[in-house]
C-alpha atoms as a PDB file:
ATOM      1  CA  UNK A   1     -20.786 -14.594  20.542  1.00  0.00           C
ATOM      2  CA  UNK A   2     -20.715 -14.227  16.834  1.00  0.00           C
ATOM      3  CA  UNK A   3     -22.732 -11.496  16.127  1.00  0.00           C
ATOM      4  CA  UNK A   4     -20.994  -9.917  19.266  1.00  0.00           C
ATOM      5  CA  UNK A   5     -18.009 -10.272  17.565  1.00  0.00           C
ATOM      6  CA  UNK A   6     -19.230  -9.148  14.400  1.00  0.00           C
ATOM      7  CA  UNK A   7     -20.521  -5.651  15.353  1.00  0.00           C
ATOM      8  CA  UNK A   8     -20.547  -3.150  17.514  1.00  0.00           C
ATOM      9  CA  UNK A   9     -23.925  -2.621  19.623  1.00  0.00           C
ATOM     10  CA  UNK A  10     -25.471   0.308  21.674  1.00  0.00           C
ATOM     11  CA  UNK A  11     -27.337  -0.338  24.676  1.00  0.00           C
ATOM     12  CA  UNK A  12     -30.856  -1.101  23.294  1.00  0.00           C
ATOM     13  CA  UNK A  13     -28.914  -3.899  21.177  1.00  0.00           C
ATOM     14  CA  UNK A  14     -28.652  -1.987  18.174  1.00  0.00           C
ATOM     15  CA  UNK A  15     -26.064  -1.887  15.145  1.00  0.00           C
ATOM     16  CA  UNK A  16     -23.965   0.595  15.105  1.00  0.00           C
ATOM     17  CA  UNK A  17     -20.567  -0.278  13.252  1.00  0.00           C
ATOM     18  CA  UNK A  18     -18.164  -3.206  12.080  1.00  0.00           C
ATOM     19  CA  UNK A  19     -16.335  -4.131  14.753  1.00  0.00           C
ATOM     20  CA  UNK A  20     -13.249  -3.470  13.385  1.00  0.00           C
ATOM     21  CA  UNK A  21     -10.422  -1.059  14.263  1.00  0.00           C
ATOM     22  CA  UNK A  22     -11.301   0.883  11.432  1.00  0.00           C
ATOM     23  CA  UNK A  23     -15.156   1.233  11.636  1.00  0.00           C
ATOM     24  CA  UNK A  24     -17.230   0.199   8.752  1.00  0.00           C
ATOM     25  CA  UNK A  25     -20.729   0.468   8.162  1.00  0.00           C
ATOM     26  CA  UNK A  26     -23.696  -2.265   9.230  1.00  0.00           C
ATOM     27  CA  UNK A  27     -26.298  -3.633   7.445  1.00  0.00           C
ATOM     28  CA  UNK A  28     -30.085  -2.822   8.548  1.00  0.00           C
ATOM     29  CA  UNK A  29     -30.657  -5.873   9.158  1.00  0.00           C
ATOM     30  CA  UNK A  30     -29.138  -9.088  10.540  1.00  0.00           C
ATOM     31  CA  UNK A  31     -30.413 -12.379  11.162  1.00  0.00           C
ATOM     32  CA  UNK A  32     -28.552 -15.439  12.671  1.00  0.00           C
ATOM     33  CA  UNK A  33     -30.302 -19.082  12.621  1.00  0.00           C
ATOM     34  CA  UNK A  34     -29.188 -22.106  13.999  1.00  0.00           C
ATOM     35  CA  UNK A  35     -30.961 -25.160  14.350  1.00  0.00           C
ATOM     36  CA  UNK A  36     -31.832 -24.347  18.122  1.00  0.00           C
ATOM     37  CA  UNK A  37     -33.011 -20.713  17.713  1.00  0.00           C
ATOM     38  CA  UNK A  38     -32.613 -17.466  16.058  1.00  0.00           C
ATOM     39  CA  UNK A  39     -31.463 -13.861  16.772  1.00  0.00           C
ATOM     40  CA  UNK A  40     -31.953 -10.871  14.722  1.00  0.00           C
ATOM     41  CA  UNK A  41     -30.719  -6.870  15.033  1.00  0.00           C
ATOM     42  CA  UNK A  42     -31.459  -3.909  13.393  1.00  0.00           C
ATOM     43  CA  UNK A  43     -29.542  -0.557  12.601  1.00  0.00           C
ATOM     44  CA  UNK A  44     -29.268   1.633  15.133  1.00  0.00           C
ATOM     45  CA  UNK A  45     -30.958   4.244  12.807  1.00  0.00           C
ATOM     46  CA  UNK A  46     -33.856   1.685  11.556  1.00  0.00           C
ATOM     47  CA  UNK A  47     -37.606   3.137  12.613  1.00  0.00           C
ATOM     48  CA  UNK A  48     -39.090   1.653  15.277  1.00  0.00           C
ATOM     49  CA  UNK A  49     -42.027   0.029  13.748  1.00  0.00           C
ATOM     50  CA  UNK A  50     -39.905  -1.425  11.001  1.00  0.00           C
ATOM     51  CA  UNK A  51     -37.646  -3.049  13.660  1.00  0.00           C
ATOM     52  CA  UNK A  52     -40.947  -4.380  15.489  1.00  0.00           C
ATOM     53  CA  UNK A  53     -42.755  -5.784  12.173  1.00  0.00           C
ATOM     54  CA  UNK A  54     -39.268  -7.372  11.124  1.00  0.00           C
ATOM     55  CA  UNK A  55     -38.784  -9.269  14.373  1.00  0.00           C
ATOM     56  CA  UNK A  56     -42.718 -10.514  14.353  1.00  0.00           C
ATOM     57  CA  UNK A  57     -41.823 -11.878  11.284  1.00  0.00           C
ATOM     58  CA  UNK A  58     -38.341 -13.334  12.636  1.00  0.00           C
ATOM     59  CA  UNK A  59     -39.660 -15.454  15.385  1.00  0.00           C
ATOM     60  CA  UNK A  60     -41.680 -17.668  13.024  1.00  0.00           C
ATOM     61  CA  UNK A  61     -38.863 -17.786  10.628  1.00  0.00           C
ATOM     62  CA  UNK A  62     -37.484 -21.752  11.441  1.00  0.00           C
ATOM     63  CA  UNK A  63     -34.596 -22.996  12.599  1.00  0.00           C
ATOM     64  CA  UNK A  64     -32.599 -24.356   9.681  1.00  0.00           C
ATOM     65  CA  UNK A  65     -28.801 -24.021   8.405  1.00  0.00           C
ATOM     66  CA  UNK A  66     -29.228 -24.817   5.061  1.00  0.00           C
ATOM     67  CA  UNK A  67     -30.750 -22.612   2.248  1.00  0.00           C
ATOM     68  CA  UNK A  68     -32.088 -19.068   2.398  1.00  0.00           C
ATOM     69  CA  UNK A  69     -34.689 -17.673   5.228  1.00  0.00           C
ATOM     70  CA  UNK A  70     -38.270 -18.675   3.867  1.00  0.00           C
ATOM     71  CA  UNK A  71     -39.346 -14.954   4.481  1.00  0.00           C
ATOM     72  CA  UNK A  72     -36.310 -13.109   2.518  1.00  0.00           C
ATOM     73  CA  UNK A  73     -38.756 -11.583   0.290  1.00  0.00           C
ATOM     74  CA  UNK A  74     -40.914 -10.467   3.095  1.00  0.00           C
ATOM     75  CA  UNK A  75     -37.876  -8.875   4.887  1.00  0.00           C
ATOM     76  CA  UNK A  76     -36.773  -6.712   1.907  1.00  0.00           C
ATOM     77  CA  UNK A  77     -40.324  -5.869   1.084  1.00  0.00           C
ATOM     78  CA  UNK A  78     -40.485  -4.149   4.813  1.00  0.00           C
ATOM     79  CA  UNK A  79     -37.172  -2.816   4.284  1.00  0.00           C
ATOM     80  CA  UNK A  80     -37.809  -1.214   0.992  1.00  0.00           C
ATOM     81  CA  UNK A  81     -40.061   0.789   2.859  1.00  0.00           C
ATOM     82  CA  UNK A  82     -37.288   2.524   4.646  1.00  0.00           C
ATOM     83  CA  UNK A  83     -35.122   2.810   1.732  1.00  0.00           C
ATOM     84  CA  UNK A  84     -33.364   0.538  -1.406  1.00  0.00           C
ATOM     85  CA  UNK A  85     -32.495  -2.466  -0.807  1.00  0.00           C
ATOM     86  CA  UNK A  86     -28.859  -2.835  -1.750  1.00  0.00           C
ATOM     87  CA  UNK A  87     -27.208  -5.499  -1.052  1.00  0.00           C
ATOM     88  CA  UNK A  88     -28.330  -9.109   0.410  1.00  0.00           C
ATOM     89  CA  UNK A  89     -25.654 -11.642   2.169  1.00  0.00           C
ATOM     90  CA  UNK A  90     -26.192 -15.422   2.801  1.00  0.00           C
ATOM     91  CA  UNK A  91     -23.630 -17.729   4.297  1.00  0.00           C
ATOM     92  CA  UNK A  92     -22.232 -20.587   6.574  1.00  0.00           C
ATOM     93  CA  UNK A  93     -21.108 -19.799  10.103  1.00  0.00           C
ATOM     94  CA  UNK A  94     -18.688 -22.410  11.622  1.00  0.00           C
ATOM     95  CA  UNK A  95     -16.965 -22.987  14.818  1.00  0.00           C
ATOM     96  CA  UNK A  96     -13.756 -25.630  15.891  1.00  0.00           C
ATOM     97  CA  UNK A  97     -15.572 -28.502  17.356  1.00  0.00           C
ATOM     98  CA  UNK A  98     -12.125 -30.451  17.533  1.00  0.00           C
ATOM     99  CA  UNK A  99      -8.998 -28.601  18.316  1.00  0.00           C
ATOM    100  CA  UNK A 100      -7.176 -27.062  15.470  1.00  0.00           C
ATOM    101  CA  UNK A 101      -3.748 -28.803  14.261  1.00  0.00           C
ATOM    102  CA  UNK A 102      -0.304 -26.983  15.360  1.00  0.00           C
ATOM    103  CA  UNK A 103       0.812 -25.909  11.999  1.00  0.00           C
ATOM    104  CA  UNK A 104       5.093 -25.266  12.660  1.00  0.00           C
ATOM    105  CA  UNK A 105       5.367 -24.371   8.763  1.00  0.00           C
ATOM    106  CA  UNK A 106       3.454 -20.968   9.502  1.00  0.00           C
ATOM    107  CA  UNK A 107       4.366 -17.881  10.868  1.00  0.00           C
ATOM    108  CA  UNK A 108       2.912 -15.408  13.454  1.00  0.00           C
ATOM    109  CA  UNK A 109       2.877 -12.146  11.991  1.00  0.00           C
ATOM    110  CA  UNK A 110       4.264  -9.196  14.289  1.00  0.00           C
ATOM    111  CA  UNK A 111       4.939  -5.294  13.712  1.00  0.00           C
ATOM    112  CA  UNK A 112       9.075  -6.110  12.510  1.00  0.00           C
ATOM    113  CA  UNK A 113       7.345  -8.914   9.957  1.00  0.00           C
ATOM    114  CA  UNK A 114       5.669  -6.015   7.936  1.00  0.00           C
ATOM    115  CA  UNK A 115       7.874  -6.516   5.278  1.00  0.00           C
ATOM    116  CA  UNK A 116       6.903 -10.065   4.528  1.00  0.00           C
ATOM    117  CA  UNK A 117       3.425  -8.754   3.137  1.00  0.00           C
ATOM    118  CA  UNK A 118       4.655  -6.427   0.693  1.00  0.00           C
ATOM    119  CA  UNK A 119       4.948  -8.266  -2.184  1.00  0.00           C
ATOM    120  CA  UNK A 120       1.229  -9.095  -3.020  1.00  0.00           C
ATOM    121  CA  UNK A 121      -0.647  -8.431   0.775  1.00  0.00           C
ATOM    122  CA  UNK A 122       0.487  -4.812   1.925  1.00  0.00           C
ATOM    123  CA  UNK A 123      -3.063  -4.450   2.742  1.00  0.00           C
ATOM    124  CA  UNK A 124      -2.988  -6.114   5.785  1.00  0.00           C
ATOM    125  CA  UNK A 125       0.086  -4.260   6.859  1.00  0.00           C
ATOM    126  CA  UNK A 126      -2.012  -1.527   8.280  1.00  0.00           C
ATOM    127  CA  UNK A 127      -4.130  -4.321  10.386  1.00  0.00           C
ATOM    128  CA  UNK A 128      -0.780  -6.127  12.092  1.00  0.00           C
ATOM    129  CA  UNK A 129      -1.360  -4.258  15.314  1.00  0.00           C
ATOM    130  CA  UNK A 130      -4.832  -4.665  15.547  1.00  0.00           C
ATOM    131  CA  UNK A 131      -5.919  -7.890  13.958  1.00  0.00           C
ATOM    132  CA  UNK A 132      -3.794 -10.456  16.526  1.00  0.00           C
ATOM    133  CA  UNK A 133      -3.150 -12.931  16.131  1.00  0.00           C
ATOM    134  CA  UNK A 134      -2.063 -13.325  12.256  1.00  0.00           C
ATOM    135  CA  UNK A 135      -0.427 -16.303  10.691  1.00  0.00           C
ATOM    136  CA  UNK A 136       0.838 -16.332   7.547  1.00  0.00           C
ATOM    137  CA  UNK A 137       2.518 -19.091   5.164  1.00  0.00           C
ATOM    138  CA  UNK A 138       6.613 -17.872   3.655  1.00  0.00           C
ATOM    139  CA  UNK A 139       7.476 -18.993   0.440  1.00  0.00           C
ATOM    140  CA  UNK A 140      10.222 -17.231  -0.990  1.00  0.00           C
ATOM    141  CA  UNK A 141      10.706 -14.717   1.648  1.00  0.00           C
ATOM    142  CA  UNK A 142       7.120 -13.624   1.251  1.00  0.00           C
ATOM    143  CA  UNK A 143       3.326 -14.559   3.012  1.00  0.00           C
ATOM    144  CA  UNK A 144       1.921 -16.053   0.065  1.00  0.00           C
ATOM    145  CA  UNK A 145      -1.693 -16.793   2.604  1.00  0.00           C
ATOM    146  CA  UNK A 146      -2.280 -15.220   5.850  1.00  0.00           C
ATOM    147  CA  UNK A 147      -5.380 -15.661   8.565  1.00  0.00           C
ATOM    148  CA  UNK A 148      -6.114 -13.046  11.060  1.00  0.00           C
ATOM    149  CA  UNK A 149      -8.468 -12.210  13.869  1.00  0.00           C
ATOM    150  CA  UNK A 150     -10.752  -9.465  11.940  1.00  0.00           C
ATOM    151  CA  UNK A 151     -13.326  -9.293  14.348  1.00  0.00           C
ATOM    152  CA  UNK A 152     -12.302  -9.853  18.152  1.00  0.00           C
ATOM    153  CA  UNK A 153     -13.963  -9.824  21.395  1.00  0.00           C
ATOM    154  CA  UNK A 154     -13.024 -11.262  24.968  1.00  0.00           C
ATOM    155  CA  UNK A 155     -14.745 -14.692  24.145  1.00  0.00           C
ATOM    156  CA  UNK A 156     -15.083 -14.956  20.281  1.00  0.00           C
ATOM    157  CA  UNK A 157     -12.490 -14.050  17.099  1.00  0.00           C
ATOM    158  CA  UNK A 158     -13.571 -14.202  13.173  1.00  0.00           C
ATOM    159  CA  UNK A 159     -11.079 -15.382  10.927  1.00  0.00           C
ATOM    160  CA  UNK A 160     -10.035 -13.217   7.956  1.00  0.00           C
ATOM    161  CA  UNK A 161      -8.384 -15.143   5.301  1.00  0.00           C
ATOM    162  CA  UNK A 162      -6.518 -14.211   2.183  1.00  0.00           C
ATOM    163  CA  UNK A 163      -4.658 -16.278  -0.309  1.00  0.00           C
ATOM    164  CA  UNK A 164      -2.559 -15.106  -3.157  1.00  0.00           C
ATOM    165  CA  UNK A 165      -4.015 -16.607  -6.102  1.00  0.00           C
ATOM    166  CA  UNK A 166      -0.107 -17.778  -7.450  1.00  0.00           C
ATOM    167  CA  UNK A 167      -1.034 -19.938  -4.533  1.00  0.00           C
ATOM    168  CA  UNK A 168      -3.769 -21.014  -4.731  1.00  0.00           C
ATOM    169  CA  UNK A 169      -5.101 -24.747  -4.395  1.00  0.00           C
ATOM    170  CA  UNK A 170      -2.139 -26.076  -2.379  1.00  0.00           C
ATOM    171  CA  UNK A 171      -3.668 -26.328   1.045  1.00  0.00           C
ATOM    172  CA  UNK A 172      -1.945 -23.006   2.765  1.00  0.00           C
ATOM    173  CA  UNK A 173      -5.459 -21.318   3.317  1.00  0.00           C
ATOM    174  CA  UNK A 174      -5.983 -24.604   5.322  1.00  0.00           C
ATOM    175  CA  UNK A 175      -2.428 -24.199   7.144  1.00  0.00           C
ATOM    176  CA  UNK A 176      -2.867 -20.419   7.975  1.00  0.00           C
ATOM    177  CA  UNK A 177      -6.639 -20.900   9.295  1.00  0.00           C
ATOM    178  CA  UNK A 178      -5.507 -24.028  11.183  1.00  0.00           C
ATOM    179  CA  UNK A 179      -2.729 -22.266  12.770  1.00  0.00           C
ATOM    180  CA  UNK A 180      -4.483 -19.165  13.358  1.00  0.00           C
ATOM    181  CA  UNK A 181      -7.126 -21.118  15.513  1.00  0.00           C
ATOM    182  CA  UNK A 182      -4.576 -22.769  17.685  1.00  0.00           C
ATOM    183  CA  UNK A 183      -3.472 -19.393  18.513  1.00  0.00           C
ATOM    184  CA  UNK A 184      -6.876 -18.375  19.308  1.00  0.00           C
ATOM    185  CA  UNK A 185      -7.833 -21.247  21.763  1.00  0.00           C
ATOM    186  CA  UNK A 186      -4.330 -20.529  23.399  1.00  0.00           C
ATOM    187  CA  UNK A 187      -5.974 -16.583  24.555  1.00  0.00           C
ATOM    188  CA  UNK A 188      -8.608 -18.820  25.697  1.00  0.00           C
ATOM    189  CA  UNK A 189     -11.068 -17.313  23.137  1.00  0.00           C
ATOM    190  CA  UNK A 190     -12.652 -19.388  20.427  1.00  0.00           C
ATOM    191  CA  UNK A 191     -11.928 -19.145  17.020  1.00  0.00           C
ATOM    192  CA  UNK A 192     -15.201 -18.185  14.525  1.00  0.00           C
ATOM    193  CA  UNK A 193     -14.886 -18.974  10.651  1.00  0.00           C
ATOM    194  CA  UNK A 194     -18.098 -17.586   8.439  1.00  0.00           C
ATOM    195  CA  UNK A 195     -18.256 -16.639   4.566  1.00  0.00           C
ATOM    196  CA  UNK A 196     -20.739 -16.370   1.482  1.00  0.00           C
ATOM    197  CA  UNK A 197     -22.839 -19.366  -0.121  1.00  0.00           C
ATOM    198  CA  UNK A 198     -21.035 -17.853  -3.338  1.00  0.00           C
ATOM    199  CA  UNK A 199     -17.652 -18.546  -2.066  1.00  0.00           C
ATOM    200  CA  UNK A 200     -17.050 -21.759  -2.519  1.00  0.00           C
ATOM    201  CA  UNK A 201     -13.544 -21.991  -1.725  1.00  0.00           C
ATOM    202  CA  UNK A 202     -13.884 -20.560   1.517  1.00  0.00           C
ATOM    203  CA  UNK A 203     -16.166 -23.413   2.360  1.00  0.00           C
ATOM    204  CA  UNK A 204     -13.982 -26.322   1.061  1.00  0.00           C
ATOM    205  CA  UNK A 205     -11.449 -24.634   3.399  1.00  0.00           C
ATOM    206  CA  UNK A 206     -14.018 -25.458   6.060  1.00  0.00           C
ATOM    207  CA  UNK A 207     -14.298 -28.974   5.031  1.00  0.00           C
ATOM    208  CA  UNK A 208     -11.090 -29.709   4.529  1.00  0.00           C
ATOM    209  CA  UNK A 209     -10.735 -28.316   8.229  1.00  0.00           C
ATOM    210  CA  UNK A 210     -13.236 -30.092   9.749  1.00  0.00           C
ATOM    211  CA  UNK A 211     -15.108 -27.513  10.830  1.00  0.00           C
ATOM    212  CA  UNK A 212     -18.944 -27.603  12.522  1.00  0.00           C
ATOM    213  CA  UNK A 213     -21.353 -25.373  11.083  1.00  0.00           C
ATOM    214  CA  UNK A 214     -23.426 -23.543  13.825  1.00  0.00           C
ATOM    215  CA  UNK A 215     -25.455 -21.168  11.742  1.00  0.00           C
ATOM    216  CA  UNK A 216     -26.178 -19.478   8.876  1.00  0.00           C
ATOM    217  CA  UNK A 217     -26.361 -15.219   8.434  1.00  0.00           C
ATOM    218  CA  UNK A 218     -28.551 -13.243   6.304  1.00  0.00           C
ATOM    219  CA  UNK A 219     -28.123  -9.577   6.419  1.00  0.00           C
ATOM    220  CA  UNK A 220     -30.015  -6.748   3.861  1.00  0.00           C
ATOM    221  CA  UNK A 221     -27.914  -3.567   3.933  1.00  0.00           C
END
């Protein structure tokens, strides 16, 4: 369900964009571990026999959570091959093993809120009608944090979360996310969080929410 949610496939299981309303390009290569298996997928425009050596190489790769895959070296040596390697991406994937807390100090974001996110996240305006459902925390008549649904399919949504950094450190990323999740289960769709090993706010976020890691992604673009 996560990687469904994260891209867009063709029929021969292939990458072929972010799945997001607004497109976005894939890495070449993916790989998901848990500790009861793995899954890996390839860019729709990756050669054949690249794709075939990689996944040999995936299926003794074992199942862990914690640190990077033992043949990341390997992979971007077979990649290289193909092209530069230019950009690697390791991180935590989580899920909501308890149900999230109702968080009444939040509010769900809507096309007539749009003005709440112009002082410091007009970004997301754009996203309102396509990243649902999106909570945000009011201070001063303005979202100061907001959570959204960045990635969404009929069983799984990815969290997106932003925080102004005024705010920071004062628990609304925590309040947004929670809130956001709720709103997720209640589609009857479960709520996804993920993010970098180098973001280590995001993951105290996760702690602080309770949150059960499931997996970890690696991707080489």
């Amino acid at each position: 369900m996560h990687v469904q949610a994260l891209y867009v496939h063709d029929d021969q299981s292939r990458l072929i964009s972010i799945n997001d309303w607004n497109g976005g390009s894939v890495p070449r290569f993916f790989l998901g571990r848990t500790d009861q298996g793995s899954i890996c997928r390839f860019r729709s425009d990756l050669p054949h026999e690249i794709c075939e050596e990689l996944t040999t190489l995936c299926k003794t790769e074992p199942y862990r959570l914690s640190g990077p895959p033992i043949h990341e070296h390997e992979y971007q040596r077979i990649l290289s091959r193909h092209g530069p390697v230019d950009h690697l991406w390791n991180g935590p994937a989580y899920w909501f093993s308890q149900t999230p807390t109702v968080v009444n100090t939040t509010t769900a974001i809507k096309a007539h809120d749009a003005f709440l996110l112009e002082q410091g996240l007009k970004d997301w305006i754009p996203d309102i009608p396509h990243q649902q459902p999106m909570s945000a925390m009011i201070v001063d008549d303005k979202a100061v944090a907001i959570c959204a649904s960045v990635r969404i399919t009929n069983t799984a949504h990815e969290a997106g979360v932003e925080t102004l950094e005024s705010h920071q450190k004062q628990g609304f990323a925590v309040s947004v996310v929670s809130a956001w999740a709720h709103a997720v289960q209640e589609m009857g769709a479960l709520p996804l969080y993920s993010t970098s090993n180098e973001n280590m706010a995001s993951q105290k976020v996760a702690a602080r929410l309770g949150l059960s890691k499931f997996g970890a992604d690696f991707h080489i673009t």
